[in-house]
N, C-alpha and C. Protein backbone atom coordinates (compact mmCIF):
# COMPACT_ATOMS: atom_id res chain seq x y z
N UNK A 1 -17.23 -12.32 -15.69
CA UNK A 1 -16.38 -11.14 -15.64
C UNK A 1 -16.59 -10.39 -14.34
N UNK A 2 -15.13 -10.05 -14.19
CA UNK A 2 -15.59 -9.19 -12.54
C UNK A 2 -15.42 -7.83 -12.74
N UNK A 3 -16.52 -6.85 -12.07
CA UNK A 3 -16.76 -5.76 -13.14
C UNK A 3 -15.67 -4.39 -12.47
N UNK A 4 -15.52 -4.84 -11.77
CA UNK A 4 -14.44 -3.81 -11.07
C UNK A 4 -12.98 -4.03 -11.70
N UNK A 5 -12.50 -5.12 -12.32
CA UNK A 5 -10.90 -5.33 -12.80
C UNK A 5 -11.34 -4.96 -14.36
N UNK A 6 -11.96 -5.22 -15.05
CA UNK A 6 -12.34 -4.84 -16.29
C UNK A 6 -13.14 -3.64 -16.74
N UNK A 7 -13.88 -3.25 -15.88
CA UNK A 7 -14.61 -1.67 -16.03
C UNK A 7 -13.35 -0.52 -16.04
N UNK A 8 -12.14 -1.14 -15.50
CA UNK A 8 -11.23 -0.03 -14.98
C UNK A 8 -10.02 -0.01 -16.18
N UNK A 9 -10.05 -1.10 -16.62
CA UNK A 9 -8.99 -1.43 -17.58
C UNK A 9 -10.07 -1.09 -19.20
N UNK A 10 -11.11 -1.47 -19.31
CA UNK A 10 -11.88 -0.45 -20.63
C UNK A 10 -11.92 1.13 -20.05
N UNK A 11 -11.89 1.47 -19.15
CA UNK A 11 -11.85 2.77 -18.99
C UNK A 11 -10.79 3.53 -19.05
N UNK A 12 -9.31 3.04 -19.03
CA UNK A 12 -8.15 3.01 -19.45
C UNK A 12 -8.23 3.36 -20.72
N UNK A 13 -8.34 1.89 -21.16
CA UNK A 13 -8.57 2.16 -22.93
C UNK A 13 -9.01 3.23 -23.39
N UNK A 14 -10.16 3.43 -23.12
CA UNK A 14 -10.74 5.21 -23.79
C UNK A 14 -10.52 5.90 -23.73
N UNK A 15 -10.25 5.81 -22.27
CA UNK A 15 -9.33 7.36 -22.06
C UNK A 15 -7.77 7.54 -22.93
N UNK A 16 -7.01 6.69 -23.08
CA UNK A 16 -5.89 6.47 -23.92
C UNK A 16 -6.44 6.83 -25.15
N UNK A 17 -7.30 6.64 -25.74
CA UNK A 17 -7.52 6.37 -26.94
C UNK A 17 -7.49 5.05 -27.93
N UNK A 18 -7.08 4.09 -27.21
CA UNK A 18 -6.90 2.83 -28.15
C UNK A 18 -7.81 1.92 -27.83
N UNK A 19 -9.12 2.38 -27.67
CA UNK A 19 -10.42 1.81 -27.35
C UNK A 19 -10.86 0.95 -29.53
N UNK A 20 -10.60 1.56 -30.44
CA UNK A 20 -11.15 0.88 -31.29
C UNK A 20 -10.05 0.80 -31.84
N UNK A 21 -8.87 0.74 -31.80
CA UNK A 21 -7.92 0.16 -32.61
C UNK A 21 -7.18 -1.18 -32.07
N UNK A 22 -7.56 -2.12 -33.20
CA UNK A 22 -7.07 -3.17 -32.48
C UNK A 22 -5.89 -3.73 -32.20
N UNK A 23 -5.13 -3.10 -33.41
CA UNK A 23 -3.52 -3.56 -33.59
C UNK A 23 -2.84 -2.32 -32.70
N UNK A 24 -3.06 -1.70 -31.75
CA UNK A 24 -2.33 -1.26 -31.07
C UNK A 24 -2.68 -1.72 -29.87
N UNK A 25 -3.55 -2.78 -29.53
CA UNK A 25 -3.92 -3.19 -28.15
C UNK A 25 -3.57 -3.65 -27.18
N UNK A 26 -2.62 -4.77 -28.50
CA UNK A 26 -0.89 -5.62 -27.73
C UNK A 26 -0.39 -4.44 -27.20
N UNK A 27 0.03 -3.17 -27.63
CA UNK A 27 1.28 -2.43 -26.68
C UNK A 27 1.03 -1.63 -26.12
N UNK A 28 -0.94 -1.48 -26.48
CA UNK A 28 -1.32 -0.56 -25.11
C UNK A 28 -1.53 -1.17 -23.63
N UNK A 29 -1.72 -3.09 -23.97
CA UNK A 29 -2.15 -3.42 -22.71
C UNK A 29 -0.09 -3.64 -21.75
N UNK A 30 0.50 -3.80 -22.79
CA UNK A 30 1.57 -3.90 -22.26
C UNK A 30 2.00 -2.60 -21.54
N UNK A 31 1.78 -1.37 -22.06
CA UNK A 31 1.72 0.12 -21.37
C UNK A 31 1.06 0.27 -19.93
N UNK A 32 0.14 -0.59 -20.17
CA UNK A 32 -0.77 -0.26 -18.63
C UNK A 32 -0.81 -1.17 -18.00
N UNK A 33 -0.49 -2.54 -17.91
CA UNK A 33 -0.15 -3.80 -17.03
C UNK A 33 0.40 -2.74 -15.73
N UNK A 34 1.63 -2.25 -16.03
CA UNK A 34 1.78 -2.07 -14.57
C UNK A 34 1.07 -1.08 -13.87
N UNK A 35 -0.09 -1.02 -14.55
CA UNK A 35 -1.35 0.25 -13.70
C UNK A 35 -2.91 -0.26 -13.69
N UNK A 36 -2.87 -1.46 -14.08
CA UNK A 36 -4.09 -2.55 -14.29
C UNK A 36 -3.44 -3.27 -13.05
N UNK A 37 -2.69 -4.14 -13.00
CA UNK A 37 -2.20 -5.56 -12.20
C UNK A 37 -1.06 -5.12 -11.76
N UNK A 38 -1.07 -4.58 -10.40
CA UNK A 38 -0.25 -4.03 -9.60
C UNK A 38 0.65 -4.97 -8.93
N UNK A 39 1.70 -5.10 -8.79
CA UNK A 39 2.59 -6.09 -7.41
C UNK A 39 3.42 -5.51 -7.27
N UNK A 40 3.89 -5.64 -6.25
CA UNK A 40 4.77 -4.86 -5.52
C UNK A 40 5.98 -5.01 -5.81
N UNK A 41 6.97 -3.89 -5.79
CA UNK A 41 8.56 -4.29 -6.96
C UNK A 41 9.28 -4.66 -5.79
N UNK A 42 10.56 -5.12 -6.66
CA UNK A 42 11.36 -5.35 -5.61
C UNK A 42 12.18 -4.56 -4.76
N UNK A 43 12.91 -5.30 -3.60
CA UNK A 43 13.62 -4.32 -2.67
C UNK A 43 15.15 -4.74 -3.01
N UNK A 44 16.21 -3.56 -4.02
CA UNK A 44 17.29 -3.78 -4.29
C UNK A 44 18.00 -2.83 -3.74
N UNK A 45 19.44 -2.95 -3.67
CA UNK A 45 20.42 -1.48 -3.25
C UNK A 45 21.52 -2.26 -4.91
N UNK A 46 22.04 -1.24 -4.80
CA UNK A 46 23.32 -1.33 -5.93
C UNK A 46 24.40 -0.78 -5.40
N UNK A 47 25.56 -1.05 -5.10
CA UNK A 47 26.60 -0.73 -4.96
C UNK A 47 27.49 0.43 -5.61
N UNK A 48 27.76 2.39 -5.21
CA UNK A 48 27.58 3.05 -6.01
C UNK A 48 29.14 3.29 -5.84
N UNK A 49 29.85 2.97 -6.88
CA UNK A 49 31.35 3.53 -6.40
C UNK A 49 31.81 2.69 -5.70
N UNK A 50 32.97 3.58 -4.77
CA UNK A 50 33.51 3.07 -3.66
C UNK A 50 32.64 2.50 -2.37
N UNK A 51 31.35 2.90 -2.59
CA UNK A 51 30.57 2.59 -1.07
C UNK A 51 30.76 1.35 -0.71
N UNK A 52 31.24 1.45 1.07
CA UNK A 52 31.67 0.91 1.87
C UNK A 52 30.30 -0.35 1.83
N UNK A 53 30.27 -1.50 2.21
CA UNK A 53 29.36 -2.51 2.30
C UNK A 53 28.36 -2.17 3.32
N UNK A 54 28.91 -1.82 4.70
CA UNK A 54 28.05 -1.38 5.66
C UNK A 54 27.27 -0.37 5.29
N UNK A 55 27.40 0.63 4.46
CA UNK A 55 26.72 1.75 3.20
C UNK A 55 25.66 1.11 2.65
N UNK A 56 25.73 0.18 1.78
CA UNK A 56 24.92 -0.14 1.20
C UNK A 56 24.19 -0.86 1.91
N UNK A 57 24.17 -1.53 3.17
CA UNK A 57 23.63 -2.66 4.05
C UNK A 57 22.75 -1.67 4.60
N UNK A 58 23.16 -0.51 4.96
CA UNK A 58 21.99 0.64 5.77
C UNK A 58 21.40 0.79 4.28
N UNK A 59 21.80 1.24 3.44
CA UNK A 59 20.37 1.65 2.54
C UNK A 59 19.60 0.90 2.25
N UNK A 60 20.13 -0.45 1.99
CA UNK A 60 19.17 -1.34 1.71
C UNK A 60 17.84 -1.69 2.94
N UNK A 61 18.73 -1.74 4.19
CA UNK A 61 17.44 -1.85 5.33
C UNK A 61 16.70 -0.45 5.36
N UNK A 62 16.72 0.48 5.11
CA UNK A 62 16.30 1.78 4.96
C UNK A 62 15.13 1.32 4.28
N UNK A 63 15.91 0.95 3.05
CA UNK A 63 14.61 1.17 2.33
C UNK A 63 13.36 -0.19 2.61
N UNK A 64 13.77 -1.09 3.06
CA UNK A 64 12.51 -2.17 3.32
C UNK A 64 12.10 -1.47 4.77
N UNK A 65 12.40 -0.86 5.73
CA UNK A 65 11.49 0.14 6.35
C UNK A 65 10.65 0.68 6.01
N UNK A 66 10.99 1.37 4.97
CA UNK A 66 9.78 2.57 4.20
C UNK A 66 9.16 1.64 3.22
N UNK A 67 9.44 0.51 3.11
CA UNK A 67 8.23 0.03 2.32
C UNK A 67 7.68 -0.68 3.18
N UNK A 68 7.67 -1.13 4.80
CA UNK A 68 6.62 -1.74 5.29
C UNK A 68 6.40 -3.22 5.15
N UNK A 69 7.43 -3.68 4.55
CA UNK A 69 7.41 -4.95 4.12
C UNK A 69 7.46 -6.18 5.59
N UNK A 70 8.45 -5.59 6.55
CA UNK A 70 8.55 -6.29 7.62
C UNK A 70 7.44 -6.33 8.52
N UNK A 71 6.51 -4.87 8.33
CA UNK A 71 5.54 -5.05 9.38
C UNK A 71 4.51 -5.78 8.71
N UNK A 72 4.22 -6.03 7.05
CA UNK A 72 3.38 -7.13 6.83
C UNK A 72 3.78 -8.42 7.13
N UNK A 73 5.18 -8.88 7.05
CA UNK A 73 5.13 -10.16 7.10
C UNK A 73 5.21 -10.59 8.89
N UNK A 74 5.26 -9.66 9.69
CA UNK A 74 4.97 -9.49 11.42
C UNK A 74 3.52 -10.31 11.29
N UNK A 75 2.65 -9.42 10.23
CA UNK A 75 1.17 -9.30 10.46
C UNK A 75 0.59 -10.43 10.12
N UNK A 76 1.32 -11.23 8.93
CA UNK A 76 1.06 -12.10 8.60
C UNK A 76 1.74 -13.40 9.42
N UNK A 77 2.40 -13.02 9.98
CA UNK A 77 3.16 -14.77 10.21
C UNK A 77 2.07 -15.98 11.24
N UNK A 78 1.20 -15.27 11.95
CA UNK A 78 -0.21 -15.58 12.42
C UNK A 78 -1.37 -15.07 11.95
N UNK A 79 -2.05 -16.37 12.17
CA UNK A 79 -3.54 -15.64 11.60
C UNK A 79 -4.18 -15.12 12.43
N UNK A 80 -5.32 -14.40 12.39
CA UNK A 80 -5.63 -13.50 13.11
C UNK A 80 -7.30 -13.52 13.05
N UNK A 81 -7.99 -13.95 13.66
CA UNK A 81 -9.84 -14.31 13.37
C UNK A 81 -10.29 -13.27 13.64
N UNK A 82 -11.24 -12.76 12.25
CA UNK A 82 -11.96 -11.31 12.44
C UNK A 82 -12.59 -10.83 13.77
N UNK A 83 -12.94 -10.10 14.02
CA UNK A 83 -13.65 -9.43 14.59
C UNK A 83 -14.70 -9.95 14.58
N UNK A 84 -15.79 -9.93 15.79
CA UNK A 84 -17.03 -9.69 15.74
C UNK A 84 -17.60 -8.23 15.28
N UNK A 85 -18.88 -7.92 14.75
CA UNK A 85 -19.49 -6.66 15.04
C UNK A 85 -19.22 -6.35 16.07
N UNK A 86 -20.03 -6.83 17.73
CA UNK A 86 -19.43 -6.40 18.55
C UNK A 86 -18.42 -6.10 19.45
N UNK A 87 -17.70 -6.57 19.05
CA UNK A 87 -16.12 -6.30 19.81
C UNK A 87 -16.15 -5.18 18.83
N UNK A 88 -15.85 -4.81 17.57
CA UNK A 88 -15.55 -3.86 16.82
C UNK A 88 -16.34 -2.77 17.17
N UNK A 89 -17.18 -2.54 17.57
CA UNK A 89 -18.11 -1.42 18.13
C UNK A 89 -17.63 -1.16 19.47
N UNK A 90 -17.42 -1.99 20.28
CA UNK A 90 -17.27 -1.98 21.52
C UNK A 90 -15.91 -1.36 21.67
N UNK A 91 -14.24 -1.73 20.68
CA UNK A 91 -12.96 -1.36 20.61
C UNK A 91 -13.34 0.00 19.87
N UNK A 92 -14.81 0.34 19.01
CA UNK A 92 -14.50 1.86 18.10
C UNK A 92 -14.92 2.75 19.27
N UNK A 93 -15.87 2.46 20.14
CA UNK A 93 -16.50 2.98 21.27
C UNK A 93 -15.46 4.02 22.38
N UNK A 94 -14.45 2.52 22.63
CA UNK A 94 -13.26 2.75 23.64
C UNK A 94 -12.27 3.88 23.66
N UNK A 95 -12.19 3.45 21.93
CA UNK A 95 -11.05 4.89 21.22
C UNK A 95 -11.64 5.79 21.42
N UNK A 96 -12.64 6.30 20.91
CA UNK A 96 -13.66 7.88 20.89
C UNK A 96 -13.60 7.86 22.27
N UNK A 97 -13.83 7.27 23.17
CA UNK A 97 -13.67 7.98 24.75
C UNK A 97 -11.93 8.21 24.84
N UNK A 98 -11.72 7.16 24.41
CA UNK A 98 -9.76 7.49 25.10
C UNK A 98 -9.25 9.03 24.19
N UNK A 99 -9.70 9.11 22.95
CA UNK A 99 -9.56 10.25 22.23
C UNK A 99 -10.07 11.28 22.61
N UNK A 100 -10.97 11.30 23.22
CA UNK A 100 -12.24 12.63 24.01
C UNK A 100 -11.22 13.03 25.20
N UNK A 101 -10.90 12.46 26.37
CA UNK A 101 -9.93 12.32 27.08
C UNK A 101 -8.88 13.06 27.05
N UNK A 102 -8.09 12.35 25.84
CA UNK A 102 -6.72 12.89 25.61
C UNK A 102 -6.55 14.04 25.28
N UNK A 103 -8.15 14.82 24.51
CA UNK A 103 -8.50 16.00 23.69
C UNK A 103 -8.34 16.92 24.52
N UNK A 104 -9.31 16.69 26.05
CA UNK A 104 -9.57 17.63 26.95
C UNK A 104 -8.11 17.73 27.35
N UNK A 105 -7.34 16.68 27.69
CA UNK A 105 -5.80 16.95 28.65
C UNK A 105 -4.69 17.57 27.71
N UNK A 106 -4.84 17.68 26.33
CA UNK A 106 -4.37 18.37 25.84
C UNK A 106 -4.71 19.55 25.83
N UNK A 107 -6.44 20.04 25.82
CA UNK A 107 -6.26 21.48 26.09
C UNK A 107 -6.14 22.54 27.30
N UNK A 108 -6.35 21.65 28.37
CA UNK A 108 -6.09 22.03 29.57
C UNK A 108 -4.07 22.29 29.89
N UNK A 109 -4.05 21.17 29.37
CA UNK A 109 -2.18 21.38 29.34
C UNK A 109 -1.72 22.98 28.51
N UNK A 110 -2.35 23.44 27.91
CA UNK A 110 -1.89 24.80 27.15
C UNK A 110 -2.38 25.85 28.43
N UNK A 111 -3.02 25.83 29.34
CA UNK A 111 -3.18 26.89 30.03
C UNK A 111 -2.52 27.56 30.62
């Protein structure tokens, strides 16, 4: 058992209350599936009325914008080999100076 997917889903239970009843367990686990085992829904538009096609063609790309979907599958379409420790120290290093930097030229710019 892996104690992080099941510690969270009995802790569900209790808190619900349907920790000792058993014949309500079927429709409590069916209640919380989609808050136990998360996936991601789908990306639909519906056609409302009269709306013009090009209407619905912007909402629909609208909305896979705001869900980010394109910049995962960008992220994914190559693989990408972790990091070392040091490069990762060395790139967290770089930022905190480029950020220190930018800090000062921003407050000098208000004068």
């Amino acid at each position: 058992m892996r104690p992080g997917k099941n510690d969270r889903f009995l802790d569900c239970l209790y808190f619900l209350g349907f920790f000792g009843c058993i014949s309500q367990f079927s429709s409590c686990l069916t209640f919380l599936r989609p808050l136990l085992f998360h996936r991601p829904m789908a990306i639909y538009a519906i056609k409302h009325g009269d709306e013009s096609g090009d209407r619905l063609q912007q909402r629909f790309k609208k909305q896979v914008q705001r869900s980010g979907l394109l910049k995962k599958m960008r992220e994914r379409s190559h693989y990408r080999k972790p990091l070392t420790r040091r490069l990762q120290r060395i790139r967290a290093l770089k930022r905190e100076q480029f950020r220190a930097e930018n800090k000062k030229k921003q407050f000098y710019s208000n004068m």
